[in-house]
PDB file of N, CA and C in Angstrom:
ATOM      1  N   UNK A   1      22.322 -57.553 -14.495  1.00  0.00           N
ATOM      2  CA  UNK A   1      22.797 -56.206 -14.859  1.00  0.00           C
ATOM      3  C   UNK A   1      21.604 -55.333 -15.284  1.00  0.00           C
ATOM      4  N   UNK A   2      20.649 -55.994 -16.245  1.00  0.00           N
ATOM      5  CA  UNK A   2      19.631 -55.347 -16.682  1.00  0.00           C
ATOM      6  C   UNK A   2      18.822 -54.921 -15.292  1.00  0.00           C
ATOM      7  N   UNK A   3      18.895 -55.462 -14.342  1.00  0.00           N
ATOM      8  CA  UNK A   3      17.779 -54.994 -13.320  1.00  0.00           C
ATOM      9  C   UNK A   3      17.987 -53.745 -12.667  1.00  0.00           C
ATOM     10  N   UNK A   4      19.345 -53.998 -12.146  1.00  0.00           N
ATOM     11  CA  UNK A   4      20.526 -52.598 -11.249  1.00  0.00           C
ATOM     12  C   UNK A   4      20.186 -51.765 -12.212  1.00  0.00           C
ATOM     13  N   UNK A   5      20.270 -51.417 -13.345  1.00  0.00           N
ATOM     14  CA  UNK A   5      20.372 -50.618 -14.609  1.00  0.00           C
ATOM     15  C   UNK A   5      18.766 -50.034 -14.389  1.00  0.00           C
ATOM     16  N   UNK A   6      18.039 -50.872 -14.657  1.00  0.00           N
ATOM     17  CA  UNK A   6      16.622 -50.611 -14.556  1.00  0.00           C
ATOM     18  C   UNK A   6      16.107 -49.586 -12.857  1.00  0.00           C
ATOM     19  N   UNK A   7      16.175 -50.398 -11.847  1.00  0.00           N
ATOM     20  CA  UNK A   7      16.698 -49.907 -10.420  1.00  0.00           C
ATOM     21  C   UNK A   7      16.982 -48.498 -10.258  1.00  0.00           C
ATOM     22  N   UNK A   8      18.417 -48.199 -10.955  1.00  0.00           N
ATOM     23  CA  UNK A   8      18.670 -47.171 -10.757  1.00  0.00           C
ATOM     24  C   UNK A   8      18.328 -45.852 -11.534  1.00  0.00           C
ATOM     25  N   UNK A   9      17.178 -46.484 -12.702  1.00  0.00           N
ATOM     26  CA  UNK A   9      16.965 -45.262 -13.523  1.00  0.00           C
ATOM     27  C   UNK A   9      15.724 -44.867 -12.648  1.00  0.00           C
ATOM     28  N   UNK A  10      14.556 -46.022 -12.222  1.00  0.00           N
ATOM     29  CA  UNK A  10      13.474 -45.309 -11.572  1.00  0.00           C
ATOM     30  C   UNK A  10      14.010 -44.916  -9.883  1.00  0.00           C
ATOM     31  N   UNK A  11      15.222 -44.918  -9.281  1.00  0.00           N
ATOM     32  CA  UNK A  11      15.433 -44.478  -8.097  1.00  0.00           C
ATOM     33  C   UNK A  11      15.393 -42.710  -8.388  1.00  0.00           C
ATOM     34  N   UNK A  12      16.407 -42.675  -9.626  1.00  0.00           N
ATOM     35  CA  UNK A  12      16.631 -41.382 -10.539  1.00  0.00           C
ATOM     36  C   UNK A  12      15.540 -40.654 -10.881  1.00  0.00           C
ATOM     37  N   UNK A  13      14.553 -41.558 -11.301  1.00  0.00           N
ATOM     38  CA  UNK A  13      13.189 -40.834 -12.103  1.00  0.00           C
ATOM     39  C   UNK A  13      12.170 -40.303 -10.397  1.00  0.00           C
ATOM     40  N   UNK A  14      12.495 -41.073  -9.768  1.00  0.00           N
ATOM     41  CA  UNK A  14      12.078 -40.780  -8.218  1.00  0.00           C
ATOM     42  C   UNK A  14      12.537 -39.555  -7.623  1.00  0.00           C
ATOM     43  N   UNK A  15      13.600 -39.795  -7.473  1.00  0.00           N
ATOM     44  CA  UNK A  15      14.385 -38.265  -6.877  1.00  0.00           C
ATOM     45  C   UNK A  15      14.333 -37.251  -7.760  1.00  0.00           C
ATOM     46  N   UNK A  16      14.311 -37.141  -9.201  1.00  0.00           N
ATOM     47  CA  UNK A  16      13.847 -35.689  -9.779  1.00  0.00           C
ATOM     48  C   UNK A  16      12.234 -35.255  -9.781  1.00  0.00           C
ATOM     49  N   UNK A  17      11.454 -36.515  -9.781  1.00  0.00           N
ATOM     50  CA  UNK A  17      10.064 -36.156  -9.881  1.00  0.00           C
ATOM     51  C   UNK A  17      10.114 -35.751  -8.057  1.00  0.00           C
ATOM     52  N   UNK A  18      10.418 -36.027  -7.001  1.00  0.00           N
ATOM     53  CA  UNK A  18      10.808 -35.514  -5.513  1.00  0.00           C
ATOM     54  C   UNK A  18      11.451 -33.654  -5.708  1.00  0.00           C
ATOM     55  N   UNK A  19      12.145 -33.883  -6.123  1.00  0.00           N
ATOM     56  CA  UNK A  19      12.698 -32.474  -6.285  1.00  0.00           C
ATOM     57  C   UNK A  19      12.237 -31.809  -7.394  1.00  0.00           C
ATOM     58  N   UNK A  20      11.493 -31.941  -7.980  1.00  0.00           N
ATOM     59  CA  UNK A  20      10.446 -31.352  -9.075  1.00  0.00           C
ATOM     60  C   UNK A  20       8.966 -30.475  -8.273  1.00  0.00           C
ATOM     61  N   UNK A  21       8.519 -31.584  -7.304  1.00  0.00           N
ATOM     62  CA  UNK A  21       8.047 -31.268  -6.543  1.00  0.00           C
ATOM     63  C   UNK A  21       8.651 -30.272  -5.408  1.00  0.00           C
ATOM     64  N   UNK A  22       9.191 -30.485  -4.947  1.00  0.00           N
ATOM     65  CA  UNK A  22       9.945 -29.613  -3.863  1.00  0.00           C
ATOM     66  C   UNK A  22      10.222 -28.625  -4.440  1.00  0.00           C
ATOM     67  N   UNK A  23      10.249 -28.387  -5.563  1.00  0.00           N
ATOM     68  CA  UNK A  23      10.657 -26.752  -6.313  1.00  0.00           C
ATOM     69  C   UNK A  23       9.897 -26.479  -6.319  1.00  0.00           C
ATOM     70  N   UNK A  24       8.752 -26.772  -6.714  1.00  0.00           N
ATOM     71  CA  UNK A  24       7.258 -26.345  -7.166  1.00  0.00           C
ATOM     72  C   UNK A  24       6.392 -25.646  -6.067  1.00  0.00           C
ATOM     73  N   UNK A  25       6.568 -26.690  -4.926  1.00  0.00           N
ATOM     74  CA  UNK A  25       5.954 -26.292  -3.588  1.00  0.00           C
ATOM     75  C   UNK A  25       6.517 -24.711  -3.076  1.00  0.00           C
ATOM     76  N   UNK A  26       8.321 -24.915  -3.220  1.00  0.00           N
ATOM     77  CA  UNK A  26       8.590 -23.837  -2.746  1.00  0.00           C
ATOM     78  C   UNK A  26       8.533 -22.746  -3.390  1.00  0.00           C
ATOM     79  N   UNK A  27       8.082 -22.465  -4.941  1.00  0.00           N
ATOM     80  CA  UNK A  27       8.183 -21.609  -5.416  1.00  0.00           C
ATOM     81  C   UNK A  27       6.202 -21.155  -5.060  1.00  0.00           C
ATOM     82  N   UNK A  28       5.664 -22.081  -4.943  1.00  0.00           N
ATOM     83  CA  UNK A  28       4.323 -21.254  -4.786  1.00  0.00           C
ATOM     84  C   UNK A  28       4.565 -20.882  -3.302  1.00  0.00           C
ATOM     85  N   UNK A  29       4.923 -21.334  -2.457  1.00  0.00           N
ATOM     86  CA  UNK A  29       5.253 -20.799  -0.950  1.00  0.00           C
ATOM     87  C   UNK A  29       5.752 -19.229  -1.157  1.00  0.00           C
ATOM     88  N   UNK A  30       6.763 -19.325  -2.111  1.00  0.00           N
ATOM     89  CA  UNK A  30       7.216 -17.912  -2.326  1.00  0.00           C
ATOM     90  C   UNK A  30       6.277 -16.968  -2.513  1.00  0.00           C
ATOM     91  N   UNK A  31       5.420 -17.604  -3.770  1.00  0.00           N
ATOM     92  CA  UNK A  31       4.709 -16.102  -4.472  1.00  0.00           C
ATOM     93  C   UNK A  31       3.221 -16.515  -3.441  1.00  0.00           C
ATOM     94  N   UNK A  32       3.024 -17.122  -2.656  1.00  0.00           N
ATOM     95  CA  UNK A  32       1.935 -17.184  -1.852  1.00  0.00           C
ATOM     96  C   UNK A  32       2.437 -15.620  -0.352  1.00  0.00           C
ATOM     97  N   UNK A  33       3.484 -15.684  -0.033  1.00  0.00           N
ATOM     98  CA  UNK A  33       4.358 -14.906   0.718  1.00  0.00           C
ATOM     99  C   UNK A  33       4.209 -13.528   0.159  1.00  0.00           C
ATOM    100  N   UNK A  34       5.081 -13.537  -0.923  1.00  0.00           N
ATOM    101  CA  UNK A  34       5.375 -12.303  -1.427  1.00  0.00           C
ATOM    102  C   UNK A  34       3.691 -11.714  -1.875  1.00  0.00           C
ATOM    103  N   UNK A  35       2.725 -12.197  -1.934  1.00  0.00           N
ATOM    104  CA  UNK A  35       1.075 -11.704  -2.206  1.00  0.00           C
ATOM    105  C   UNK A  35       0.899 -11.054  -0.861  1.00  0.00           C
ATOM    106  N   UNK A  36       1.159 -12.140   0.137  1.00  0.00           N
ATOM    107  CA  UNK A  36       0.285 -11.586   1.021  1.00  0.00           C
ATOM    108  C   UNK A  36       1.142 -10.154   1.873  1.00  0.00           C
ATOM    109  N   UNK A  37       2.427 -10.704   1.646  1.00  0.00           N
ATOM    110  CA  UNK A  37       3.228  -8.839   1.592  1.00  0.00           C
ATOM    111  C   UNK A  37       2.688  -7.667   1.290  1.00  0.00           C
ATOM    112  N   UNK A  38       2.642  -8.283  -0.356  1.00  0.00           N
ATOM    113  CA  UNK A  38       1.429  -6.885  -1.334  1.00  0.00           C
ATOM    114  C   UNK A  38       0.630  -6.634  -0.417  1.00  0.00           C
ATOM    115  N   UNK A  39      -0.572  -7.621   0.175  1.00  0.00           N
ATOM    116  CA  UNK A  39      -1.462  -7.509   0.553  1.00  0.00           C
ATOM    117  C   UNK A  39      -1.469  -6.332   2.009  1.00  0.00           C
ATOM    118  N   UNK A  40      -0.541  -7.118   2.498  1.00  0.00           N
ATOM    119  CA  UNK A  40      -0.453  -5.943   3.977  1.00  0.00           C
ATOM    120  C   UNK A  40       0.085  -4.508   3.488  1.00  0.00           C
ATOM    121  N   UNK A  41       0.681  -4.515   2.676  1.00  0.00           N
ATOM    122  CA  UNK A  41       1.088  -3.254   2.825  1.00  0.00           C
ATOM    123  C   UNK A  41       0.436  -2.068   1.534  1.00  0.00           C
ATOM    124  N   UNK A  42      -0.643  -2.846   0.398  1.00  0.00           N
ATOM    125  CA  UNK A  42      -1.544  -2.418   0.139  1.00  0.00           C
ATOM    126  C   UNK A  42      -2.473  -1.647   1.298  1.00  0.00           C
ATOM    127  N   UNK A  43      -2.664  -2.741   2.388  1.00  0.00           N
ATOM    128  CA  UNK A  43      -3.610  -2.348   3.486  1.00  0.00           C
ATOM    129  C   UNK A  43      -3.191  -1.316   4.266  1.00  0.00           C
ATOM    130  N   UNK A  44      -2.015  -1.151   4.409  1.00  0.00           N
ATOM    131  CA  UNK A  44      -1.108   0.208   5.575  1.00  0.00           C
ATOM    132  C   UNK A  44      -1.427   0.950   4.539  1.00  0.00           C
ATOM    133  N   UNK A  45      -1.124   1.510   3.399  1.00  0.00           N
ATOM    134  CA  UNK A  45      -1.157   2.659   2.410  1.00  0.00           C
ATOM    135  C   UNK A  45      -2.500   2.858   2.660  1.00  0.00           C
ATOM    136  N   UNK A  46      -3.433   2.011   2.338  1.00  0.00           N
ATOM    137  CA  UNK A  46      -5.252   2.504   2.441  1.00  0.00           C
ATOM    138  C   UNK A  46      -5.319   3.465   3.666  1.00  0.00           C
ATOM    139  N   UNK A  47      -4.822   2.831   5.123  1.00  0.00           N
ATOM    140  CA  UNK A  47      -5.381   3.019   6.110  1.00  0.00           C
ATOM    141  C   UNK A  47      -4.598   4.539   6.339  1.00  0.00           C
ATOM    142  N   UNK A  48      -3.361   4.387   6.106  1.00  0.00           N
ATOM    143  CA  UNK A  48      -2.646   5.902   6.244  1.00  0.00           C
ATOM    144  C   UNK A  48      -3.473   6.881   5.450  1.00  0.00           C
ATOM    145  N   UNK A  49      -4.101   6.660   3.999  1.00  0.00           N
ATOM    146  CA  UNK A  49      -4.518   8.013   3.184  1.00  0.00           C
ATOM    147  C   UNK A  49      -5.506   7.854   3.600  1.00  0.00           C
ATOM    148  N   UNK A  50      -6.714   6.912   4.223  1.00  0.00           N
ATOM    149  CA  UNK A  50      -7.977   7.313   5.132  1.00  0.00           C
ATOM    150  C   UNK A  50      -7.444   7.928   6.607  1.00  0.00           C
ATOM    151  N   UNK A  51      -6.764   8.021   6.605  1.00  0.00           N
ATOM    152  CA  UNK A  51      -6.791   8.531   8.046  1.00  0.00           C
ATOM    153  C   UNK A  51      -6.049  10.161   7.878  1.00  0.00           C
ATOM    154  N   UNK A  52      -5.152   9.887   6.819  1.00  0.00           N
ATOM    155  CA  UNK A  52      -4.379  11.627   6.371  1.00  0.00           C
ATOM    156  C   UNK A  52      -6.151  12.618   6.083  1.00  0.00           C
ATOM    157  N   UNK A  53      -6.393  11.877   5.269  1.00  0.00           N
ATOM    158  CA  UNK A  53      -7.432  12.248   4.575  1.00  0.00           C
ATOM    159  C   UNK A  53      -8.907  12.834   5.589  1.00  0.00           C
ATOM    160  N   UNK A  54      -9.368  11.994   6.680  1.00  0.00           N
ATOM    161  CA  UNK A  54     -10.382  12.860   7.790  1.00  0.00           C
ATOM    162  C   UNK A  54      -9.261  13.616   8.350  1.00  0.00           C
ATOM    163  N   UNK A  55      -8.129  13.594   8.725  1.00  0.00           N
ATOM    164  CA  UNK A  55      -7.773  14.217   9.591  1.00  0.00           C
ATOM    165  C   UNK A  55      -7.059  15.912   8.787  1.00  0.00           C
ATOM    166  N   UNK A  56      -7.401  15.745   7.728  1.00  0.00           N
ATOM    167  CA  UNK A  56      -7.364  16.776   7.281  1.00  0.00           C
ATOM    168  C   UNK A  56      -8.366  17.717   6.786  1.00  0.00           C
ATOM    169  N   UNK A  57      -9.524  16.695   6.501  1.00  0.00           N
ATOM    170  CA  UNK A  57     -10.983  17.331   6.445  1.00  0.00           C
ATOM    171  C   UNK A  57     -11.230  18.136   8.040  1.00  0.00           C
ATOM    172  N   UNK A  58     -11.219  16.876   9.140  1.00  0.00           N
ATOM    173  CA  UNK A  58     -11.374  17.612  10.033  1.00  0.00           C
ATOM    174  C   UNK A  58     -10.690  19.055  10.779  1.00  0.00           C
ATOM    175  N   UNK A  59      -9.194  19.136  10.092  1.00  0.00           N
ATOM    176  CA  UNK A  59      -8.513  20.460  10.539  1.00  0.00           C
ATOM    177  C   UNK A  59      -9.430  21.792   9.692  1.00  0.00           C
ATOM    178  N   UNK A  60      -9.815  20.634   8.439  1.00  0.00           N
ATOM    179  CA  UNK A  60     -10.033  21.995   7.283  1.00  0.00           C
ATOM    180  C   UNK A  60     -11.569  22.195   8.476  1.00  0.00           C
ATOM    181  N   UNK A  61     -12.431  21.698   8.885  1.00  0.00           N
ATOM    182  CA  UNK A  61     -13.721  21.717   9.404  1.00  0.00           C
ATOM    183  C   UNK A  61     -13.585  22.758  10.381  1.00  0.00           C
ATOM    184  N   UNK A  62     -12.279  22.199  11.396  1.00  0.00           N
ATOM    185  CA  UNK A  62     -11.928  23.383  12.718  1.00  0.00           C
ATOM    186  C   UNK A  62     -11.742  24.647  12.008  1.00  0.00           C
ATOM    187  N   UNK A  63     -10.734  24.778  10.947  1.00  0.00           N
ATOM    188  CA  UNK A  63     -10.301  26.102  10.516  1.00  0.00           C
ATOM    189  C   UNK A  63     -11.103  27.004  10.192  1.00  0.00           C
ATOM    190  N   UNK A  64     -12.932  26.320   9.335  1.00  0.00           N
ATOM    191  CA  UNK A  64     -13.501  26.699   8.771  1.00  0.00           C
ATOM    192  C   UNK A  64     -14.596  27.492  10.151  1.00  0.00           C
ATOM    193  N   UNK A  65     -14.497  26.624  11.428  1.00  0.00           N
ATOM    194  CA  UNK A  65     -15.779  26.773  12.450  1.00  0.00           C
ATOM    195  C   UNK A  65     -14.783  28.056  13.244  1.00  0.00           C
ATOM    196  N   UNK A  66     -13.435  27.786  13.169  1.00  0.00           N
ATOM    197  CA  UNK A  66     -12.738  29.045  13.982  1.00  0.00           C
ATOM    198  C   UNK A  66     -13.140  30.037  13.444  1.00  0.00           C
ATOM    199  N   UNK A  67     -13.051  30.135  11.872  1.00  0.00           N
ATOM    200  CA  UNK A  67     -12.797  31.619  11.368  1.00  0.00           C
ATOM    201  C   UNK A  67     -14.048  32.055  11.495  1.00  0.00           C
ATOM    202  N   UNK A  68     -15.023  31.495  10.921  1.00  0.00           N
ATOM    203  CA  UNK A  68     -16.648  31.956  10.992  1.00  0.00           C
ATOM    204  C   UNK A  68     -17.389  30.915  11.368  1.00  0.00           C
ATOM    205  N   UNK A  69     -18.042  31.436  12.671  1.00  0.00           N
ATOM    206  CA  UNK A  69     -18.655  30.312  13.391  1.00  0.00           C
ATOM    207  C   UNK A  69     -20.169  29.859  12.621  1.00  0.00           C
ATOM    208  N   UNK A  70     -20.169  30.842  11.853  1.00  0.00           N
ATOM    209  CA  UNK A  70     -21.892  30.666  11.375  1.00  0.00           C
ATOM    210  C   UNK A  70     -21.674  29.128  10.043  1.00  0.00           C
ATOM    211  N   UNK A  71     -20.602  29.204   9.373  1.00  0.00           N
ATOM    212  CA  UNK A  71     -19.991  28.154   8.163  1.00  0.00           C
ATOM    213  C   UNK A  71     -19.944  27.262   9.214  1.00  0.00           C
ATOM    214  N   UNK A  72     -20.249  26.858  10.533  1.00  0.00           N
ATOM    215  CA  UNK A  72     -19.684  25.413  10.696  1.00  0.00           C
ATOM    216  C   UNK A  72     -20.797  24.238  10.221  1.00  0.00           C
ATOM    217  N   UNK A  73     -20.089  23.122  10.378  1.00  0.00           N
ATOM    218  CA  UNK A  73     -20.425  22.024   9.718  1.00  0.00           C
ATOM    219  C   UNK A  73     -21.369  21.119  10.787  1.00  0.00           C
TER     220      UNK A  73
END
């Protein structure tokens, strides 16, 4: 009796330290995911306000070379 008893506590201590793990893994999977999300779409915001950003210097540049050609850049 003592053995089954014994048996079944480390089968027990097995399967939670298993699923202890398996939580663990999947929760850094998560926030490994959800970073690199941040990450891309940190990167779209950069690339949109560099690109709003010449392309508005450059209208301001045209506007400036239309009106008076001698101010151009």
């Amino acid at each position: 009796m003592v053995v089954v008893v014994v048996v079944m506590v480390m089968m027990v201590v097995v399967v939670v330290d298993v699923a202890v793990v398996v939580v663990v893994v999947l929760v850094l999977v998560m926030v490994m995911m959800v970073v690199v999300v941040l990450v891309v779409v940190v990167a779209v915001v950069v690339v949109v306000v560099v690109v709003v950003v010449v392309v508005m210097v450059g209208l301001m540049v045209v506007v400036v070379c239309g009106d008076e050609g001698n101010m151009c850049l």
